[in-house]
PDB file of N, CA and C in Angstrom:
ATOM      1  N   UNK A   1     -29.575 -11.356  -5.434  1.00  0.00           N
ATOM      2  CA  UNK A   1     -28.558 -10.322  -5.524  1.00  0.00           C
ATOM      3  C   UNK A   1     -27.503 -10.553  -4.446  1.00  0.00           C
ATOM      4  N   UNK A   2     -26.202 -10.400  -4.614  1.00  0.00           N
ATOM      5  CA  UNK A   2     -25.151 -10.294  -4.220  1.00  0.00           C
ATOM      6  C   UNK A   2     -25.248  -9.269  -2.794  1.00  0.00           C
ATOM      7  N   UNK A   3     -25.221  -9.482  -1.589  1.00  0.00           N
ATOM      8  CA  UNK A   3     -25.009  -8.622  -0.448  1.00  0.00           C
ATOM      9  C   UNK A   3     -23.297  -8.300   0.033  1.00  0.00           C
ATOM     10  N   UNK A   4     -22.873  -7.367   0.308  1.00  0.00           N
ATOM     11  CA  UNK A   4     -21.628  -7.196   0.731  1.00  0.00           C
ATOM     12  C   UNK A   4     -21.875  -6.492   1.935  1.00  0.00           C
ATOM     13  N   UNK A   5     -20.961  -7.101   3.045  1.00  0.00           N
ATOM     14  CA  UNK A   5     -21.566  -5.994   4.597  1.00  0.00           C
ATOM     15  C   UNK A   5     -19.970  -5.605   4.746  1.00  0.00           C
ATOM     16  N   UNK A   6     -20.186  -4.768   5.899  1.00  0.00           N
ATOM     17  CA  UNK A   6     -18.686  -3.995   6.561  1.00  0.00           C
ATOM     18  C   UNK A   6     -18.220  -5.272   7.485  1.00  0.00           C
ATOM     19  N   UNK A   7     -17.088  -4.748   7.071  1.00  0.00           N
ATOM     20  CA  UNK A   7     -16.306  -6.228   8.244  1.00  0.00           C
ATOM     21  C   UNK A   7     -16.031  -5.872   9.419  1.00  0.00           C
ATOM     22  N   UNK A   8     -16.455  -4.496   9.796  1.00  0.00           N
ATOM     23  CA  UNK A   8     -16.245  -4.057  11.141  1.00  0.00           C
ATOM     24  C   UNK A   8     -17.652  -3.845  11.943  1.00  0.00           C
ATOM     25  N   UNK A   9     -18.610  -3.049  11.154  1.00  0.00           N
ATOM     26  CA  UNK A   9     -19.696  -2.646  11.714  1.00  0.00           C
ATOM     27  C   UNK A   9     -20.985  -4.008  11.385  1.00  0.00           C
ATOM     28  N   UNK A  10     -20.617  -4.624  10.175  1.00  0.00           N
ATOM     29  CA  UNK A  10     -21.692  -5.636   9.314  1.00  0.00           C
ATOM     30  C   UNK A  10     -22.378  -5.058   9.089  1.00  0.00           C
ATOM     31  N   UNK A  11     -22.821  -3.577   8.285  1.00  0.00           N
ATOM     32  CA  UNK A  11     -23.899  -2.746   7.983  1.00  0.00           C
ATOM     33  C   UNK A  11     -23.881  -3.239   6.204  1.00  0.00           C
ATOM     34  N   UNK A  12     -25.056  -3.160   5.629  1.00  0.00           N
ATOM     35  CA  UNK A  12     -25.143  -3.546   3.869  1.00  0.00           C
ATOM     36  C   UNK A  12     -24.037  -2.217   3.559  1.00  0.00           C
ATOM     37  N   UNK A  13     -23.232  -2.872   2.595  1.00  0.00           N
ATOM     38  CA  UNK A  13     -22.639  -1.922   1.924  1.00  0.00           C
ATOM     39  C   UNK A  13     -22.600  -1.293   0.333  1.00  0.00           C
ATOM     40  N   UNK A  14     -23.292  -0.098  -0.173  1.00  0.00           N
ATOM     41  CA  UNK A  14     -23.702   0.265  -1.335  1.00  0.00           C
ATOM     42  C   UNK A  14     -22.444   0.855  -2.028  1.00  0.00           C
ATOM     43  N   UNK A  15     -22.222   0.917  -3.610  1.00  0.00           N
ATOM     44  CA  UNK A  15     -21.502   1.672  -3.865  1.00  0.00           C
ATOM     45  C   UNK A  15     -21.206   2.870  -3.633  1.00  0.00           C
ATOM     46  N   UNK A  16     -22.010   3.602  -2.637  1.00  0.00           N
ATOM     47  CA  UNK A  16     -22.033   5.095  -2.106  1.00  0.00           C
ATOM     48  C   UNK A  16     -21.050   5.041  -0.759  1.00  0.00           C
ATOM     49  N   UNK A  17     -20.792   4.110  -0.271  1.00  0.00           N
ATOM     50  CA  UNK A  17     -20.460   4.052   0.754  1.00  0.00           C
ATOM     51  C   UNK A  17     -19.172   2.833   1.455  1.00  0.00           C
ATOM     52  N   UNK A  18     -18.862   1.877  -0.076  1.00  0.00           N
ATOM     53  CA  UNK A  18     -17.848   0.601   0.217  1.00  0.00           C
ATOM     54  C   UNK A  18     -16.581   1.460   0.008  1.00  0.00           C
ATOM     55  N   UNK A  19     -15.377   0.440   0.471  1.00  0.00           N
ATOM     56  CA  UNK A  19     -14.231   1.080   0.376  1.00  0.00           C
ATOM     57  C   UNK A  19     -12.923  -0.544   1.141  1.00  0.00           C
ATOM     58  N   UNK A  20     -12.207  -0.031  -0.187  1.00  0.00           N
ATOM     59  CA  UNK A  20     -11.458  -1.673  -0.007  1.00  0.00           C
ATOM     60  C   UNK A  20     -10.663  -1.159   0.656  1.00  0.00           C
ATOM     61  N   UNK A  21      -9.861  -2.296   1.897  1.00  0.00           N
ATOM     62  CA  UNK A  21      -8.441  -1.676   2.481  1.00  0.00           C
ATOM     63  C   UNK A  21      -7.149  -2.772   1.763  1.00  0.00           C
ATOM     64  N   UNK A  22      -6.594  -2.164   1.748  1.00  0.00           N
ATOM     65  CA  UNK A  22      -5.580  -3.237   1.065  1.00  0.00           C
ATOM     66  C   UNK A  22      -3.949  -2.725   1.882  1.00  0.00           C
ATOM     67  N   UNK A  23      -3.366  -3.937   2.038  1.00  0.00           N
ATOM     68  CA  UNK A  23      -2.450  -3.916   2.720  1.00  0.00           C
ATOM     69  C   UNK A  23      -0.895  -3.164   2.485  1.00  0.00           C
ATOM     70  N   UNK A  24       0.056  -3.273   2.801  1.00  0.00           N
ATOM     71  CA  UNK A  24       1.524  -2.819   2.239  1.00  0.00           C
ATOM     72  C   UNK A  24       1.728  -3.180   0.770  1.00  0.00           C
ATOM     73  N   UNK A  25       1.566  -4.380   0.858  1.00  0.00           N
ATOM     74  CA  UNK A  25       1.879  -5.176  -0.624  1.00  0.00           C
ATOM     75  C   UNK A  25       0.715  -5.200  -1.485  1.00  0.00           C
ATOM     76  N   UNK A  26      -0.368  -4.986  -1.042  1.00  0.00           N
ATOM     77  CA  UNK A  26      -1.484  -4.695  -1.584  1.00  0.00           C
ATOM     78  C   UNK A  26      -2.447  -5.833  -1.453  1.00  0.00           C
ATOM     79  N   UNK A  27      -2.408  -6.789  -0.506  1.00  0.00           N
ATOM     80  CA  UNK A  27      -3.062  -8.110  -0.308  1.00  0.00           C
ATOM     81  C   UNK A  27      -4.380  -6.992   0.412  1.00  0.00           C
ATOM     82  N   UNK A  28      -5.385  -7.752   0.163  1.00  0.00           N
ATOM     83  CA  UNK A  28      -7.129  -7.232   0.144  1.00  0.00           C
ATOM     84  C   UNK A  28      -7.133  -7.842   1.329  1.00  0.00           C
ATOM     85  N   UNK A  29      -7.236  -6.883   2.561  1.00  0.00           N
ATOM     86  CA  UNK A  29      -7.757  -6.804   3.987  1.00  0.00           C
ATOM     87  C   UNK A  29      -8.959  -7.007   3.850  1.00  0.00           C
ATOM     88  N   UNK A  30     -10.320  -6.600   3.384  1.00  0.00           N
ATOM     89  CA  UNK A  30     -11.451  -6.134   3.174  1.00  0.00           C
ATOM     90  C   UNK A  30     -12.085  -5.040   3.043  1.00  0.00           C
ATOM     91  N   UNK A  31     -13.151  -5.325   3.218  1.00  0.00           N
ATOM     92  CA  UNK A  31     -14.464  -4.021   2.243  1.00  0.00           C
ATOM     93  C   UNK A  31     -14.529  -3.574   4.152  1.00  0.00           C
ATOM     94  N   UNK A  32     -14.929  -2.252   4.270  1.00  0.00           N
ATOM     95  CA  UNK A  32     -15.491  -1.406   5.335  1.00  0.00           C
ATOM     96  C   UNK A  32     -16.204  -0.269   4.275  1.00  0.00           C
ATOM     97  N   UNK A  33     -17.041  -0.026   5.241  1.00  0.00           N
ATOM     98  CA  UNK A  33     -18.319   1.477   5.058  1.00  0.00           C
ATOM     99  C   UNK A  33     -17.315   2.491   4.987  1.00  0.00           C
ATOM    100  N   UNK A  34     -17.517   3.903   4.761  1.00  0.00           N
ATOM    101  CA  UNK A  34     -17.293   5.053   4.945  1.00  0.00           C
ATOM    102  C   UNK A  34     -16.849   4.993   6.338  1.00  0.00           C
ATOM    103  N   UNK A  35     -17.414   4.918   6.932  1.00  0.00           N
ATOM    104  CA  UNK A  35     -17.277   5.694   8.680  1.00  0.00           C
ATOM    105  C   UNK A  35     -16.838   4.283   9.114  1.00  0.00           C
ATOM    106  N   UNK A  36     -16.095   3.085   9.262  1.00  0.00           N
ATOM    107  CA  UNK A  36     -14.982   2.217   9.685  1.00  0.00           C
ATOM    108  C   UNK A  36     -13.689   2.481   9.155  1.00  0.00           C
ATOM    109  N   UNK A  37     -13.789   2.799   7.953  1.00  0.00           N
ATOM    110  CA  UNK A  37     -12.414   2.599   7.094  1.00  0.00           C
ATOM    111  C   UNK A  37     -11.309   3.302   8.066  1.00  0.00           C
ATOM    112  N   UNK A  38     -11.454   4.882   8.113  1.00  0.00           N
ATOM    113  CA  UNK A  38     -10.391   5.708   8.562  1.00  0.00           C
ATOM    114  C   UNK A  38      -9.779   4.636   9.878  1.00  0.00           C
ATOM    115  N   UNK A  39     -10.252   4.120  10.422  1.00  0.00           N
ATOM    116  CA  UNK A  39      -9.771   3.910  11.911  1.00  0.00           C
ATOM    117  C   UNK A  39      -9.914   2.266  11.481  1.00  0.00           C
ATOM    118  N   UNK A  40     -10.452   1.749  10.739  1.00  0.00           N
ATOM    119  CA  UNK A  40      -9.239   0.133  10.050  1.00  0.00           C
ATOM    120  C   UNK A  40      -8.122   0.793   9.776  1.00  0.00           C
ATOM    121  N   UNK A  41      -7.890   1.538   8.965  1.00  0.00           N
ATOM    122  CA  UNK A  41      -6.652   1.816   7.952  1.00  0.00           C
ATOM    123  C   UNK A  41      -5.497   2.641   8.907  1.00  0.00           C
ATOM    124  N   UNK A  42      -5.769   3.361  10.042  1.00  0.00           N
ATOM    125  CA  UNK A  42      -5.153   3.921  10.603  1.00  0.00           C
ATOM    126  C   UNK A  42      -4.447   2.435  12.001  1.00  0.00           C
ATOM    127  N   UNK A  43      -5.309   1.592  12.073  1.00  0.00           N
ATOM    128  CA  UNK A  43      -4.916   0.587  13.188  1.00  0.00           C
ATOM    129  C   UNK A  43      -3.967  -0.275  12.293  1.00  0.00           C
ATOM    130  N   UNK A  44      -3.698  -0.400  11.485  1.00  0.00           N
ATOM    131  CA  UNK A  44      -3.089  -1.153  10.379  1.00  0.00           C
ATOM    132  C   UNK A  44      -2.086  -0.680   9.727  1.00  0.00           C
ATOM    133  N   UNK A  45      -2.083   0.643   9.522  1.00  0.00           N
ATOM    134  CA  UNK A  45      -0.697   1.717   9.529  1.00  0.00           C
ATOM    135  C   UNK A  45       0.030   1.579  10.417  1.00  0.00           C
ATOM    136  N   UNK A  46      -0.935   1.486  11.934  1.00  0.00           N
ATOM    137  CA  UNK A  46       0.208   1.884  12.925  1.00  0.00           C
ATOM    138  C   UNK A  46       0.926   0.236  13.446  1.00  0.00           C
ATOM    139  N   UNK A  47       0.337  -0.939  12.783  1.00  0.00           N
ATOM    140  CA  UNK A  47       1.549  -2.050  13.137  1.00  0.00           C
ATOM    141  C   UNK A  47       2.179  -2.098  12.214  1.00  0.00           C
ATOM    142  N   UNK A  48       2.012  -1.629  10.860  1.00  0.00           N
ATOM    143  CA  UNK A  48       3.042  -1.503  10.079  1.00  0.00           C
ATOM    144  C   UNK A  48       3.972  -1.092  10.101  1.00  0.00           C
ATOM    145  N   UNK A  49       3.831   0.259  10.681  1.00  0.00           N
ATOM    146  CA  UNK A  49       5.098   1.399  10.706  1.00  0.00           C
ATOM    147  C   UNK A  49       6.626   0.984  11.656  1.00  0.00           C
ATOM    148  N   UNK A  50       7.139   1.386  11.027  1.00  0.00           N
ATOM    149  CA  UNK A  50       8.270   0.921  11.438  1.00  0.00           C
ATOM    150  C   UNK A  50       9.301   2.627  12.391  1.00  0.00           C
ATOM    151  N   UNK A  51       9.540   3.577  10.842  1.00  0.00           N
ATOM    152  CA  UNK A  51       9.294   5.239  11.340  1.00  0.00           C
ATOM    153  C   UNK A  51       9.653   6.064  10.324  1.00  0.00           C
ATOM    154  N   UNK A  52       9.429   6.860  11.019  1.00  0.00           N
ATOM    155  CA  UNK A  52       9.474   8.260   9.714  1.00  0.00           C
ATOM    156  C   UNK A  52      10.915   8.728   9.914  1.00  0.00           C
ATOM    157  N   UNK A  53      11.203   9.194   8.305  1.00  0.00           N
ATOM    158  CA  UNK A  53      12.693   9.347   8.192  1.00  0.00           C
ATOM    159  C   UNK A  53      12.418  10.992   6.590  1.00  0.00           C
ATOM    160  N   UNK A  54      12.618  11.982   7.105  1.00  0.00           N
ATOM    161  CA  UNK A  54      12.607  13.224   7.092  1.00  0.00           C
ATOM    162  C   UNK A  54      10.786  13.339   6.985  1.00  0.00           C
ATOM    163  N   UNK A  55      10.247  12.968   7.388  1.00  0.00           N
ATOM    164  CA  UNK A  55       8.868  12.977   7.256  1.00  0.00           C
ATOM    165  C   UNK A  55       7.921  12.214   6.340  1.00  0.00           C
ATOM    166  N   UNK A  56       8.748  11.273   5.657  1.00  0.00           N
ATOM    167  CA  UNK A  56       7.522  10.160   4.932  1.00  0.00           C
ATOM    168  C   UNK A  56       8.187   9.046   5.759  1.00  0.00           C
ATOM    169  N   UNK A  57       6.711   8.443   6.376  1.00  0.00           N
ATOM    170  CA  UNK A  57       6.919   7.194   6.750  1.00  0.00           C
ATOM    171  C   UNK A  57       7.271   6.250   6.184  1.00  0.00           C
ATOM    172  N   UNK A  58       7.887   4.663   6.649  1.00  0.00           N
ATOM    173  CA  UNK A  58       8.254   3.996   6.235  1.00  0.00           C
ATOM    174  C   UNK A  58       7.452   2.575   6.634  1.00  0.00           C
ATOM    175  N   UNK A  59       7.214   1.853   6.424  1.00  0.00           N
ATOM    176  CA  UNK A  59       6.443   0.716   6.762  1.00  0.00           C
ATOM    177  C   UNK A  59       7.274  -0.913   6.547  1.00  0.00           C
ATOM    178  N   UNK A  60       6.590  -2.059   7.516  1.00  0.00           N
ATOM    179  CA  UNK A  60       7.712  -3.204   7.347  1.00  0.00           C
ATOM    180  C   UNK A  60       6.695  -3.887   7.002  1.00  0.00           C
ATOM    181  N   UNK A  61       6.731  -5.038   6.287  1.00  0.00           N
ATOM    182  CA  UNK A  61       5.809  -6.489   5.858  1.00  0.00           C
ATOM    183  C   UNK A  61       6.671  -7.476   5.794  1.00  0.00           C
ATOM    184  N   UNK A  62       6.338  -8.431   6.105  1.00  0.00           N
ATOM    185  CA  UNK A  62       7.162  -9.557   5.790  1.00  0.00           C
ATOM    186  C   UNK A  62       8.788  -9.473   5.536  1.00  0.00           C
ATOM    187  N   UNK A  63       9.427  -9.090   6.412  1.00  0.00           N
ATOM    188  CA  UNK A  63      10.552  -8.299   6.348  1.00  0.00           C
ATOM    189  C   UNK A  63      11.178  -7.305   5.100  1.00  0.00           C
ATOM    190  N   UNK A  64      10.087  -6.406   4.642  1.00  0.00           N
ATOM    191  CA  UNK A  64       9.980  -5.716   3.119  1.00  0.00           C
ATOM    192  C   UNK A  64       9.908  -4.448   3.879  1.00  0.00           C
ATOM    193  N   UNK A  65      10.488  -3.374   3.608  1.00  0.00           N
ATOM    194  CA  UNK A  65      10.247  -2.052   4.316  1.00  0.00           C
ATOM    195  C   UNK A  65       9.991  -1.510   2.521  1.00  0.00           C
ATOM    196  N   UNK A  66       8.633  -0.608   2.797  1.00  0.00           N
ATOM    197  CA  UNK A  66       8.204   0.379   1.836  1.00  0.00           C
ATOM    198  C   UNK A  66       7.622   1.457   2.424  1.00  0.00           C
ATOM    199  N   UNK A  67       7.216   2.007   1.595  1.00  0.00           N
ATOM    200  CA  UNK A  67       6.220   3.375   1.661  1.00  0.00           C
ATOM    201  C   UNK A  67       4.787   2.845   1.146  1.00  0.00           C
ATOM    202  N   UNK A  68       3.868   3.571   2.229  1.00  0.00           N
ATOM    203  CA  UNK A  68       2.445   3.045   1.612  1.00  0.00           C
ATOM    204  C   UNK A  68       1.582   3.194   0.067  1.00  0.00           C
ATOM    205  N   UNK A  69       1.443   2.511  -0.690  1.00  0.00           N
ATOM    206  CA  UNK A  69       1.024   2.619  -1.697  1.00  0.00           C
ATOM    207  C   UNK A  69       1.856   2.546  -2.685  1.00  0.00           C
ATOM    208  N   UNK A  70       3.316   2.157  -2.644  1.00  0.00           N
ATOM    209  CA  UNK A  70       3.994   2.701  -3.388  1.00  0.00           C
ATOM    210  C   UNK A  70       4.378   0.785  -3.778  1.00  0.00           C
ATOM    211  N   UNK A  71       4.579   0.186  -5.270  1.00  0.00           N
ATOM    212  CA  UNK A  71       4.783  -1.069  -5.884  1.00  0.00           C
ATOM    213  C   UNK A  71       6.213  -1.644  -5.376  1.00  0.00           C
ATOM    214  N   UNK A  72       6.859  -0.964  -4.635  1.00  0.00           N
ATOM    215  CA  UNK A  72       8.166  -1.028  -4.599  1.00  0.00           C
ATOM    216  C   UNK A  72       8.704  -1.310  -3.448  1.00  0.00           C
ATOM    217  N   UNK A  73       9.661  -2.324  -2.790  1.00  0.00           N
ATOM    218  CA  UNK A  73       9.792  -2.531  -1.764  1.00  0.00           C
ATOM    219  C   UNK A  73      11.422  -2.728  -1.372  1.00  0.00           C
ATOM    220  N   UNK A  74      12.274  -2.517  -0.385  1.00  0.00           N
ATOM    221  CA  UNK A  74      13.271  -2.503   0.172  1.00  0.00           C
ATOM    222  C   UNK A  74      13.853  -3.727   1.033  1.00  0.00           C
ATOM    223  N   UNK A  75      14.952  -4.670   1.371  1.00  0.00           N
ATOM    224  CA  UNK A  75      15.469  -5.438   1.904  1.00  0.00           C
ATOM    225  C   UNK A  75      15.738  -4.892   3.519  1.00  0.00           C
ATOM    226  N   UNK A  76      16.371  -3.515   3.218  1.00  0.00           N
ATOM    227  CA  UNK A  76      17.073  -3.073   4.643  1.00  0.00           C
ATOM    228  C   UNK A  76      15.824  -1.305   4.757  1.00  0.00           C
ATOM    229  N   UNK A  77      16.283  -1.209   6.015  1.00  0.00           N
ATOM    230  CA  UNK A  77      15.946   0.290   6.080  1.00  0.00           C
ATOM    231  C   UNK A  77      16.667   0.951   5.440  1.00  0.00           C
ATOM    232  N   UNK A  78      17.905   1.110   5.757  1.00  0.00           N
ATOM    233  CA  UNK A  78      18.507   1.794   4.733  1.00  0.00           C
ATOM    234  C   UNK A  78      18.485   2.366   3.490  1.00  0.00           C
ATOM    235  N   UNK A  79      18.253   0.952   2.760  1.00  0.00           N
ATOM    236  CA  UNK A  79      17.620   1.634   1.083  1.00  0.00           C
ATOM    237  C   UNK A  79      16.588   2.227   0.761  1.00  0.00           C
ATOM    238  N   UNK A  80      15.696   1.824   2.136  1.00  0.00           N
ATOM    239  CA  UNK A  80      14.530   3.558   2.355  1.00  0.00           C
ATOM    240  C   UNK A  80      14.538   3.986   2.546  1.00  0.00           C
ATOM    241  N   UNK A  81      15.410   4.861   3.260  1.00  0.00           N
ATOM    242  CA  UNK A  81      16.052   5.766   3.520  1.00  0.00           C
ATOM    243  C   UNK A  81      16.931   6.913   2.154  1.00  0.00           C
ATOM    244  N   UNK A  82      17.403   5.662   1.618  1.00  0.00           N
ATOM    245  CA  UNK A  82      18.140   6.470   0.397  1.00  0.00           C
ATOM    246  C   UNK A  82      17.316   6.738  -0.471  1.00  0.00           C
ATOM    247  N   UNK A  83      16.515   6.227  -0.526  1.00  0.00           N
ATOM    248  CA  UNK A  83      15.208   6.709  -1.816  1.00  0.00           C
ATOM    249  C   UNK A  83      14.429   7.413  -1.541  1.00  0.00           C
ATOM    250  N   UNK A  84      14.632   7.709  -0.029  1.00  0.00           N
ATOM    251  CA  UNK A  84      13.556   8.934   0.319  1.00  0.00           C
ATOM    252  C   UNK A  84      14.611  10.199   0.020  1.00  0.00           C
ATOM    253  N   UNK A  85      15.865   9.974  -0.055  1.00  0.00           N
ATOM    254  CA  UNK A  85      17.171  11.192   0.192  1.00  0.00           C
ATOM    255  C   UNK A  85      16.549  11.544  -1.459  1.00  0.00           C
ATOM    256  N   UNK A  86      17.067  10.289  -1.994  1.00  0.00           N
ATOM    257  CA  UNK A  86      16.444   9.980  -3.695  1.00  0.00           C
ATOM    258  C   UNK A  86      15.386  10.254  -4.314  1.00  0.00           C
ATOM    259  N   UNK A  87      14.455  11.570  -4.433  1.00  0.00           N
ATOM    260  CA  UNK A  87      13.364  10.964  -5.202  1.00  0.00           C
ATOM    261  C   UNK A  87      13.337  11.284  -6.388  1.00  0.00           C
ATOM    262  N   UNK A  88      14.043  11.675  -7.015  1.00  0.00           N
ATOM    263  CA  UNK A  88      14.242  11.910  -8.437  1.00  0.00           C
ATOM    264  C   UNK A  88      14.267  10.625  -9.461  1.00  0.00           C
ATOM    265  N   UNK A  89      14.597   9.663  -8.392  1.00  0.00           N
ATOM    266  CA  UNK A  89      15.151   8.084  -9.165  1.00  0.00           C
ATOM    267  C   UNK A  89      13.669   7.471  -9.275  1.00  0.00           C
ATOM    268  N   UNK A  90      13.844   6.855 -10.499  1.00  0.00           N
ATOM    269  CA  UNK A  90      12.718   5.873 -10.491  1.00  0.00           C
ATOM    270  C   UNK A  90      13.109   4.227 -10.670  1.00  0.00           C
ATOM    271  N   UNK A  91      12.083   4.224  -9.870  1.00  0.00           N
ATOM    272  CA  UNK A  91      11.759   2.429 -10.210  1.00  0.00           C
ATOM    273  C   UNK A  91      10.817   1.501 -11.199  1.00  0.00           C
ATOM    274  N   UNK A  92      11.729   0.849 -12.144  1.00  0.00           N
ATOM    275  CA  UNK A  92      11.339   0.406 -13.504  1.00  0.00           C
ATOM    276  C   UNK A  92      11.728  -1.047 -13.255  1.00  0.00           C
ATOM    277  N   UNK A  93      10.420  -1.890 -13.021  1.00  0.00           N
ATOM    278  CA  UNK A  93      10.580  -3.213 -13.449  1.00  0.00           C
ATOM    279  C   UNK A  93      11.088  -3.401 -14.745  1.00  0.00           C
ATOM    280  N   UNK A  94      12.450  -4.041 -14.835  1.00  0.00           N
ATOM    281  CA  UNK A  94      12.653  -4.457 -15.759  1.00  0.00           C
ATOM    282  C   UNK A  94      12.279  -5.099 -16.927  1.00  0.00           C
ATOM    283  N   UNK A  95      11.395  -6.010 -16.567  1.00  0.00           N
ATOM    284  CA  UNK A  95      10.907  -6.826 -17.782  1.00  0.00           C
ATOM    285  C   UNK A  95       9.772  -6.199 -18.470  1.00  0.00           C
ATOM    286  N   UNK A  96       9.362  -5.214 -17.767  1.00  0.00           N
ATOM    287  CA  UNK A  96       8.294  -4.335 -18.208  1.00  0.00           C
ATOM    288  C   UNK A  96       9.284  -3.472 -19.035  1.00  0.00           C
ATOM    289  N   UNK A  97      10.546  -2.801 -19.040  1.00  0.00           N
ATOM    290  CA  UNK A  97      11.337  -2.211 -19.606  1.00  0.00           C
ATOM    291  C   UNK A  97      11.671  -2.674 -20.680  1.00  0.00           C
ATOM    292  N   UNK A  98      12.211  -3.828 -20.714  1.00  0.00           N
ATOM    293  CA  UNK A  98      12.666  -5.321 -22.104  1.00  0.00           C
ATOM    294  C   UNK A  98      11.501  -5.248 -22.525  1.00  0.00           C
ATOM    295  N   UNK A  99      10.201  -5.295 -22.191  1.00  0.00           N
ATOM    296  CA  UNK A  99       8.991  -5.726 -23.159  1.00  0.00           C
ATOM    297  C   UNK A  99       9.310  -4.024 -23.667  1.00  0.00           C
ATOM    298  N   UNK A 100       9.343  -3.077 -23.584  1.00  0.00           N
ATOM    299  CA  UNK A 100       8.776  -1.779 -24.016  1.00  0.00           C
ATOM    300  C   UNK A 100       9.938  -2.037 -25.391  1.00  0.00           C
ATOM    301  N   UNK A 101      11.091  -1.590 -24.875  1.00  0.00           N
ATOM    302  CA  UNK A 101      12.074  -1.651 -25.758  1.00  0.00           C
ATOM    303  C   UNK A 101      12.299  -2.686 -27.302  1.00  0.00           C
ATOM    304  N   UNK A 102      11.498  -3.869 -26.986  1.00  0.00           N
ATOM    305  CA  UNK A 102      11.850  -4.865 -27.374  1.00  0.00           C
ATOM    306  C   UNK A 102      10.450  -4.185 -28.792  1.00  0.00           C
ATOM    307  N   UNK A 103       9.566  -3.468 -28.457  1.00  0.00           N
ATOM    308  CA  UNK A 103       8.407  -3.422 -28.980  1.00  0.00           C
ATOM    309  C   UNK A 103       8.472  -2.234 -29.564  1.00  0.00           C
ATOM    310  N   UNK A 104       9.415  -1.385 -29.480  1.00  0.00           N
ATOM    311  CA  UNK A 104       9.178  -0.006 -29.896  1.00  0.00           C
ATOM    312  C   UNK A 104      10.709   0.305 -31.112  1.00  0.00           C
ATOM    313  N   UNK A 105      11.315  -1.078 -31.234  1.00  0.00           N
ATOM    314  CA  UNK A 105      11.949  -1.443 -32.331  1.00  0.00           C
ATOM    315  C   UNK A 105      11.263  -0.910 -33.703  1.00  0.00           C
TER     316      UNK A 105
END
């Protein structure tokens, strides 16, 4: 059988208790227990962060400023800024748009 441990503590990790961290862009940091995760995920927020702009933070990667969890990413601060002014607007990959359209002909 397959063993998976915590990458912080190395304790066995069960489905009662695993938990993936995944990064800005969503690249797989690793598996932690219950009781590591909060304080991986919080040490990893805080080199991300770049700052909060009316109260949702903003985060940098690879010179990409986003919001956590969110598919969508920015060139400048600025345009995170405006999409936070913005949230009514959505963001639609295009080609996912062309496939819909193209199909609902």
């Amino acid at each position: 059988m397959y063993e998976v441990y915590c990458k912080e503590c190395n304790i066995d990790l069960t489905f009662k208790n695993i938990k993936r961290l995944a990064d800005l862009d969503g690249e797989r940091i690793g598996l932690f227990c219950s009781g590591c995760f909060p304080k991986a995920e919080k040490i990893l927020k805080e080199r991300r962060f770049v700052e909060e702009y009316k109260g949702i933070p903003i985060y940098l990667k690879d010179n990409k400023f986003g919001f956590w969890g969110a598919t969508y990413y920015f060139s400048n601060l600025d345009d995170a800024r405006v999409r936070v002014d913005n949230r009514h607007i959505a963001f639609i990959d295009t080609g996912a748009l062309k496939f819909m359209v193209n199909h609902l002909r």
